[in-house]
C-alpha atoms as a PDB file:
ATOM      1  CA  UNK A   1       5.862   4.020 -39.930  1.00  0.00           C
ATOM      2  CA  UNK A   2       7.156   3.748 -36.470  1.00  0.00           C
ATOM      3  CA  UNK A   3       8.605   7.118 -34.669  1.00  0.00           C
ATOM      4  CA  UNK A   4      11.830   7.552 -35.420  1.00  0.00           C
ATOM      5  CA  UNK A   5      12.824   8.399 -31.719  1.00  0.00           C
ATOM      6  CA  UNK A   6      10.467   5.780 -30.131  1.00  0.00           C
ATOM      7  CA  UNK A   7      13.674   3.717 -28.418  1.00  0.00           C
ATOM      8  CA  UNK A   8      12.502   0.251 -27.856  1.00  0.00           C
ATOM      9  CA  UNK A   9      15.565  -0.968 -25.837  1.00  0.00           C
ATOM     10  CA  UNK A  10      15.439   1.612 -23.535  1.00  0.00           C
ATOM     11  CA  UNK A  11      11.551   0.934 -22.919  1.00  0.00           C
ATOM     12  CA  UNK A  12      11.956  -2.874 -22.875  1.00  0.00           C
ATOM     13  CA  UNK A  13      14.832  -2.435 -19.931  1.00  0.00           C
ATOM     14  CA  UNK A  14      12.521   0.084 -18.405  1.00  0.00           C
ATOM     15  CA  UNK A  15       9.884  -2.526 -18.223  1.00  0.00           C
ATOM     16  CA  UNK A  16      12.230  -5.174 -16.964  1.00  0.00           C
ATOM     17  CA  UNK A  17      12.409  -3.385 -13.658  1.00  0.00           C
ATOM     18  CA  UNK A  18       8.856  -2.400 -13.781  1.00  0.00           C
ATOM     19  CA  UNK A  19       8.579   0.534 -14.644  1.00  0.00           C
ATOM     20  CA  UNK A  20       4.646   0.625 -15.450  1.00  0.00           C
ATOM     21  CA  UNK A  21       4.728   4.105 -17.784  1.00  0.00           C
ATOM     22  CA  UNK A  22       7.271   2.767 -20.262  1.00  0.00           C
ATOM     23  CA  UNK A  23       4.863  -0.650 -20.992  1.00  0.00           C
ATOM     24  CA  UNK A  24       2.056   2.484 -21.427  1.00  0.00           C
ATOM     25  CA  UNK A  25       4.380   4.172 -23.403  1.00  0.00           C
ATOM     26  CA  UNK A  26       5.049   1.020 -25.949  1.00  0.00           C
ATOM     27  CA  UNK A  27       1.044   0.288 -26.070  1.00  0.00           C
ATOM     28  CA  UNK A  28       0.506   3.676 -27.279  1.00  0.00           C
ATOM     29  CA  UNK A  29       3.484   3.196 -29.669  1.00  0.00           C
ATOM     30  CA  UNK A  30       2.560  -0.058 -31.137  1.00  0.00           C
ATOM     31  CA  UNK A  31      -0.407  -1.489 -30.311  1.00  0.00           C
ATOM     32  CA  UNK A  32      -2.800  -0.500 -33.321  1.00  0.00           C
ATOM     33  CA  UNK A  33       0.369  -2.046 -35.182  1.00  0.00           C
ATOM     34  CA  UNK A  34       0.654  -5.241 -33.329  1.00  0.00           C
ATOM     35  CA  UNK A  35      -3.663  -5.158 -33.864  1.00  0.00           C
ATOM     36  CA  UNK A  36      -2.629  -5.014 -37.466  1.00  0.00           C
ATOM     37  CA  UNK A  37      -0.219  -8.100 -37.426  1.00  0.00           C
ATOM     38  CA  UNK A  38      -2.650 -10.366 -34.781  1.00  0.00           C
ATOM     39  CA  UNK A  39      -5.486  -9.774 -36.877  1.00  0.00           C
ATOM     40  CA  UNK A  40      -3.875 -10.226 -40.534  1.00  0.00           C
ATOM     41  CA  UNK A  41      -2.669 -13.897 -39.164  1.00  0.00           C
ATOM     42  CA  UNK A  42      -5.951 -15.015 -36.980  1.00  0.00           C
ATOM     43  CA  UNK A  43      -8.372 -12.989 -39.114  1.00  0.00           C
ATOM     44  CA  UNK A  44     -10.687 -12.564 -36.331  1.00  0.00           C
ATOM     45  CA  UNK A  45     -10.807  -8.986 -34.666  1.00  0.00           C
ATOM     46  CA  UNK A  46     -11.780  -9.977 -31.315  1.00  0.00           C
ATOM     47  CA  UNK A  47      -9.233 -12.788 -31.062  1.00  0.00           C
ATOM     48  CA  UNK A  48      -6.677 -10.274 -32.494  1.00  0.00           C
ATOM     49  CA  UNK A  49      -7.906  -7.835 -29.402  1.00  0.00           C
ATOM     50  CA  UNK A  50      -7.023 -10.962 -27.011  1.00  0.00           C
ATOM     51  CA  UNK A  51      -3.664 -11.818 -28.356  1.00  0.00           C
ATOM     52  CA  UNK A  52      -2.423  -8.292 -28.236  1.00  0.00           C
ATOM     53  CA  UNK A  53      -3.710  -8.009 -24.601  1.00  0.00           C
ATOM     54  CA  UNK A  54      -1.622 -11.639 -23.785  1.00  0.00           C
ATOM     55  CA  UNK A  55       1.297  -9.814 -25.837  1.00  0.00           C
ATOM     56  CA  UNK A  56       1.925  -6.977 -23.333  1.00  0.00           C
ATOM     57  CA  UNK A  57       1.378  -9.402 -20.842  1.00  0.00           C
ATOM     58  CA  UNK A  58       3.981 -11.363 -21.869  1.00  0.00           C
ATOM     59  CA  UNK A  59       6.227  -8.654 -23.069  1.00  0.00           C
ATOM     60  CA  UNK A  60       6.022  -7.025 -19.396  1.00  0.00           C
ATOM     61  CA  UNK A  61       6.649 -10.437 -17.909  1.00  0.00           C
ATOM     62  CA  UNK A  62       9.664 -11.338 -20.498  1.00  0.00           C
ATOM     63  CA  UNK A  63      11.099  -8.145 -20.962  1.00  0.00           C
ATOM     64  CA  UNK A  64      14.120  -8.667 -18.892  1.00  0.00           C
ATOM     65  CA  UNK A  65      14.726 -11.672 -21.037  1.00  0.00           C
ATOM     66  CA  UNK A  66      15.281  -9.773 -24.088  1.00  0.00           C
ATOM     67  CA  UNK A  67      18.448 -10.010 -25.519  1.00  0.00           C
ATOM     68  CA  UNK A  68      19.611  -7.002 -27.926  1.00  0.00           C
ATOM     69  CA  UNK A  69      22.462  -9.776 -28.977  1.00  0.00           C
ATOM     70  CA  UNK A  70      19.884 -11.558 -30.753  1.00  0.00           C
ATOM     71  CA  UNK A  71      17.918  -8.986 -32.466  1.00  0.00           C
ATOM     72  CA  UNK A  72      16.147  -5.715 -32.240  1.00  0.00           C
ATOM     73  CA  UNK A  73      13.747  -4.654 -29.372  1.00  0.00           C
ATOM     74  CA  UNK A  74      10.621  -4.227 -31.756  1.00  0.00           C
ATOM     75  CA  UNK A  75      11.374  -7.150 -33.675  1.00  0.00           C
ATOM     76  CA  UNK A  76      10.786  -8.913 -30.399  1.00  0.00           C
ATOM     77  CA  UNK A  77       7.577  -7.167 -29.348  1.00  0.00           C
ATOM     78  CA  UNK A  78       6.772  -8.371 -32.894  1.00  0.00           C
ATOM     79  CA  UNK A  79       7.606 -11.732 -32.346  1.00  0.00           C
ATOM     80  CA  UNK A  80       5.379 -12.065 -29.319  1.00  0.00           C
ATOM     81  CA  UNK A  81       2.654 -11.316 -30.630  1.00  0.00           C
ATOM     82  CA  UNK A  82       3.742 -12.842 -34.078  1.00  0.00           C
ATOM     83  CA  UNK A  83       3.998 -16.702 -31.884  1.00  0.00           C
ATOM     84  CA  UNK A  84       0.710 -15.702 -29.976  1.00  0.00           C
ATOM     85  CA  UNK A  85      -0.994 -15.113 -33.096  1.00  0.00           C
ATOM     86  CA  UNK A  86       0.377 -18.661 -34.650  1.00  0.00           C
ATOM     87  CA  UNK A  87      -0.114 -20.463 -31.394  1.00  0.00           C
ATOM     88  CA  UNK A  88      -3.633 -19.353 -31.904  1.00  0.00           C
ATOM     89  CA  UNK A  89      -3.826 -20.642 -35.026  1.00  0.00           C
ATOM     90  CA  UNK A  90      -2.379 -23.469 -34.856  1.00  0.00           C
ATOM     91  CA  UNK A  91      -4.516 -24.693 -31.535  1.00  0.00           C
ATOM     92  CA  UNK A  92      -7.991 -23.924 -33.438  1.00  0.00           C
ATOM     93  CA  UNK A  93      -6.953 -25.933 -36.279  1.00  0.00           C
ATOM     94  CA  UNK A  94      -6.510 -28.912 -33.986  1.00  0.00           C
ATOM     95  CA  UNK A  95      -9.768 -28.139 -32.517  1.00  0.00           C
ATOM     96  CA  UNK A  96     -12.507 -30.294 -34.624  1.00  0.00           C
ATOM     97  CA  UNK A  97     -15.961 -29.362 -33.659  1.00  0.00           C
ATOM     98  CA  UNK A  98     -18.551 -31.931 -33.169  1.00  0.00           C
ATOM     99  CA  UNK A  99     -21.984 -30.689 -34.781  1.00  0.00           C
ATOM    100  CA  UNK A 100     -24.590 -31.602 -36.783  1.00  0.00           C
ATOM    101  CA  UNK A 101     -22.889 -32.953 -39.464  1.00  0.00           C
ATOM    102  CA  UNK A 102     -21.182 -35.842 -37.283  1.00  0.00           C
ATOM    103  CA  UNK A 103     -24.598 -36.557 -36.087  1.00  0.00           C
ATOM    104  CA  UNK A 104     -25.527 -37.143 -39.309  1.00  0.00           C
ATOM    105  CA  UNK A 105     -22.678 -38.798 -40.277  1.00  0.00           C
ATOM    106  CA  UNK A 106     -21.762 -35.700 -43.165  1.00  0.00           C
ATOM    107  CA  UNK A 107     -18.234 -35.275 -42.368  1.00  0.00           C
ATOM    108  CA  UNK A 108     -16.021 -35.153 -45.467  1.00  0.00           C
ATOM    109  CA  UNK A 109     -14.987 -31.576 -45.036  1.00  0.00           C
ATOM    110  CA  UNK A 110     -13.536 -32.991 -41.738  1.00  0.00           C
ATOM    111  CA  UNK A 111     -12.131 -35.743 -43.555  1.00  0.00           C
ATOM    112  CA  UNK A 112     -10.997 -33.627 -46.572  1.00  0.00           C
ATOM    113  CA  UNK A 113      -8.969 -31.198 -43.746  1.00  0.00           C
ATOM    114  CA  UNK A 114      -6.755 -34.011 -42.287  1.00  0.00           C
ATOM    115  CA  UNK A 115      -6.231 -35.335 -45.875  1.00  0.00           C
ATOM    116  CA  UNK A 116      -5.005 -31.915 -47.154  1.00  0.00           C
ATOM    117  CA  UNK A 117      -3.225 -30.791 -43.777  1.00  0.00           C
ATOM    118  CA  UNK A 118      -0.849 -34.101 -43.793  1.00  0.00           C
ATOM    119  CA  UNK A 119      -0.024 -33.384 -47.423  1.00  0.00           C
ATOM    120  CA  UNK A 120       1.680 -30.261 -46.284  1.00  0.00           C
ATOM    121  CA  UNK A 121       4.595 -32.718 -44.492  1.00  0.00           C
ATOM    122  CA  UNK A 122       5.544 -34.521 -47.573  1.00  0.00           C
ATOM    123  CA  UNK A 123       4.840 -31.180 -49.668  1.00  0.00           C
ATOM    124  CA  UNK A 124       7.746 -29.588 -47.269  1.00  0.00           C
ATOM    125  CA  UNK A 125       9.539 -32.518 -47.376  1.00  0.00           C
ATOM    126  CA  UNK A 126       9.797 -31.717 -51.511  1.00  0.00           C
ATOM    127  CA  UNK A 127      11.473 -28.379 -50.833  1.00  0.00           C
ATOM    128  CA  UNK A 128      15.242 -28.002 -50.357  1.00  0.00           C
ATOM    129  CA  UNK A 129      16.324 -28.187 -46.818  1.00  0.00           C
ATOM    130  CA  UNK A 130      17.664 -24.264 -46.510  1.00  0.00           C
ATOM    131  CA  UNK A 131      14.173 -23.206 -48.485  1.00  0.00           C
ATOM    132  CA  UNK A 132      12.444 -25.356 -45.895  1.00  0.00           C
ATOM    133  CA  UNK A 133      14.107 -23.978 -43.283  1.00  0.00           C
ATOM    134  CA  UNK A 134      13.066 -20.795 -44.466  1.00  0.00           C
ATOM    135  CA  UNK A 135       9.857 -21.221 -44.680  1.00  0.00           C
ATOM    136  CA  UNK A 136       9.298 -23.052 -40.912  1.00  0.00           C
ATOM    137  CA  UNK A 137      11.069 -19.856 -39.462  1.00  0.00           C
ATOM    138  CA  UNK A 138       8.735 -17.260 -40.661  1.00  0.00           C
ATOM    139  CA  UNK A 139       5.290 -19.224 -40.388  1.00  0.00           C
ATOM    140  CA  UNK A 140       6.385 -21.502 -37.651  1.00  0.00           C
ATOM    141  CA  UNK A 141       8.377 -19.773 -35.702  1.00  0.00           C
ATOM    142  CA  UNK A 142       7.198 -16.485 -36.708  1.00  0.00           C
ATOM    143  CA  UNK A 143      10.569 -15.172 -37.839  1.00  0.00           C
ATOM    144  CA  UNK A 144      10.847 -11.877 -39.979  1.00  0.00           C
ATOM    145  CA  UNK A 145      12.844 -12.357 -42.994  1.00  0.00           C
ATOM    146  CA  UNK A 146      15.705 -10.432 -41.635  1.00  0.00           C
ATOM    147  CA  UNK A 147      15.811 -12.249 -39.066  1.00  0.00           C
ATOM    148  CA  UNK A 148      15.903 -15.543 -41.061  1.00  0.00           C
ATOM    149  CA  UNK A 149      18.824 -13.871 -43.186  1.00  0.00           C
ATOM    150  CA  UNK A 150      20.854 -13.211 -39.669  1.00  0.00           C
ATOM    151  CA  UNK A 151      19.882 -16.816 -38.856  1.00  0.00           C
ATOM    152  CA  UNK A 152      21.311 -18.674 -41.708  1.00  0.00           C
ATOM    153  CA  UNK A 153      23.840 -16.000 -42.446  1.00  0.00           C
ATOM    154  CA  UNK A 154      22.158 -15.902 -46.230  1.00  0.00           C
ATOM    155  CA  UNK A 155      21.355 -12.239 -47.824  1.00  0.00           C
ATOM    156  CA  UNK A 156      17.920 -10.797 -47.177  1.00  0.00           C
ATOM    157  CA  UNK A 157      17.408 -10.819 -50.823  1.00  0.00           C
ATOM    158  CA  UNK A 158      17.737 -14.735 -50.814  1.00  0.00           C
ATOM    159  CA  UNK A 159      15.594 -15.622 -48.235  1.00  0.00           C
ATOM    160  CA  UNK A 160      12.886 -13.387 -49.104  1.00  0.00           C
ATOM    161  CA  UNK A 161      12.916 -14.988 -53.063  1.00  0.00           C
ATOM    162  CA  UNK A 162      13.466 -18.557 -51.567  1.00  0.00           C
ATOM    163  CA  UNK A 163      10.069 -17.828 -49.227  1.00  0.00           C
ATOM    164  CA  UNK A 164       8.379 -16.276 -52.398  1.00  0.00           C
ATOM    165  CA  UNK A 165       9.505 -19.897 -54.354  1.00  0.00           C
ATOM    166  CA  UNK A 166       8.900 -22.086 -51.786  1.00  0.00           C
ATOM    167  CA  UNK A 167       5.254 -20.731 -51.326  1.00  0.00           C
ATOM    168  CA  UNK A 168       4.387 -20.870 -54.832  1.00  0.00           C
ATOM    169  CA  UNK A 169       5.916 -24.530 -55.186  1.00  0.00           C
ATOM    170  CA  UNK A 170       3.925 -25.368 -52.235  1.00  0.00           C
ATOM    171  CA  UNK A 171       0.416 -24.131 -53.527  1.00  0.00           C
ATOM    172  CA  UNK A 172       1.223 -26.067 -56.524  1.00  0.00           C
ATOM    173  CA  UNK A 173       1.897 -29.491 -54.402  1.00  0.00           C
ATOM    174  CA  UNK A 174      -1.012 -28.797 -52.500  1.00  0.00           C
ATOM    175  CA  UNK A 175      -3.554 -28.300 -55.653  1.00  0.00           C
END
């Protein structure tokens, strides 16, 4: 649970015009947090370590781009590091590694992966557009679900059972 008192606006705008202690002061705050998130999405602890790292980079760098207008000052730390971690993701699943097995010529699992990972497009393509949508923000875009609520202007309640549906209707399409 965050500290109640920690104010994240304040810290972001004091990073904005450099001010080095308040980025040391939001490390100590959230880091072990942000750790938490990185590592849940890339499952890989020192790759976690390395996205957090790029996340205060880029939270130092972008901080005078935050807009409170759009959301919350630790939803956006979040959000860094939440796109970092899918970036990550997302570039070592495009990343096929040439071994053994395509010396050999044993390369279904290869095979088998671009099968399954181009029946996720017409598996989306099933789901209603607003449950779609829904389910691009938070995995694509790395969106919390309040944040998709505020988005589509639906009620946090919604959105969080249209994710849970759409998920479940998904692993089903993709079995």
């Amino acid at each position: 649970m965050p500290d109640a008192v920690f104010d994240y606006e304040t810290c972001l705008l004091a990073c904005a015009r450099g001010e080095q202690p308040a980025l040391r002061r939001l490390y100590q705050q959230e880091s072990s947090r942000l750790l938490g998130v990185a590592l849940r999405i890339v499952r890989d602890k020192a790759v976690a370590e390395d996205i957090v790292h790029d996340a205060f980079i880029k939270i130092w760098n972008g901080a005078a781009g935050f807009d409170p207008q759009k959301g919350s000052a630790r939803g956006w730390v979040y959000s860094v590091t939440r796109h970092l971690a899918l970036n990550a993701v997302r570039s070592n699943a495009r990343e096929v590694p040439l071994g053994e097995e395509h010396e050999t010529g044993e390369h279904t699992d290869t095979f088998e992966y671009q099968a399954r990972s181009g029946r996720i497009y017409s598996c989306l393509e099933q789901l209603d557009p607003a449950r779609r949508n829904c389910i691009l923000h938070a995995y694509v875009d790395g969106y919390s679900h309040s944040e998709i609520a505020h988005r589509l202007g639906t009620p946090l309640g919604t959105v969080k059972a249209w994710i849970k549906r759409s998920l479940a209707a998904l692993r089903e399409c993709m079995a």
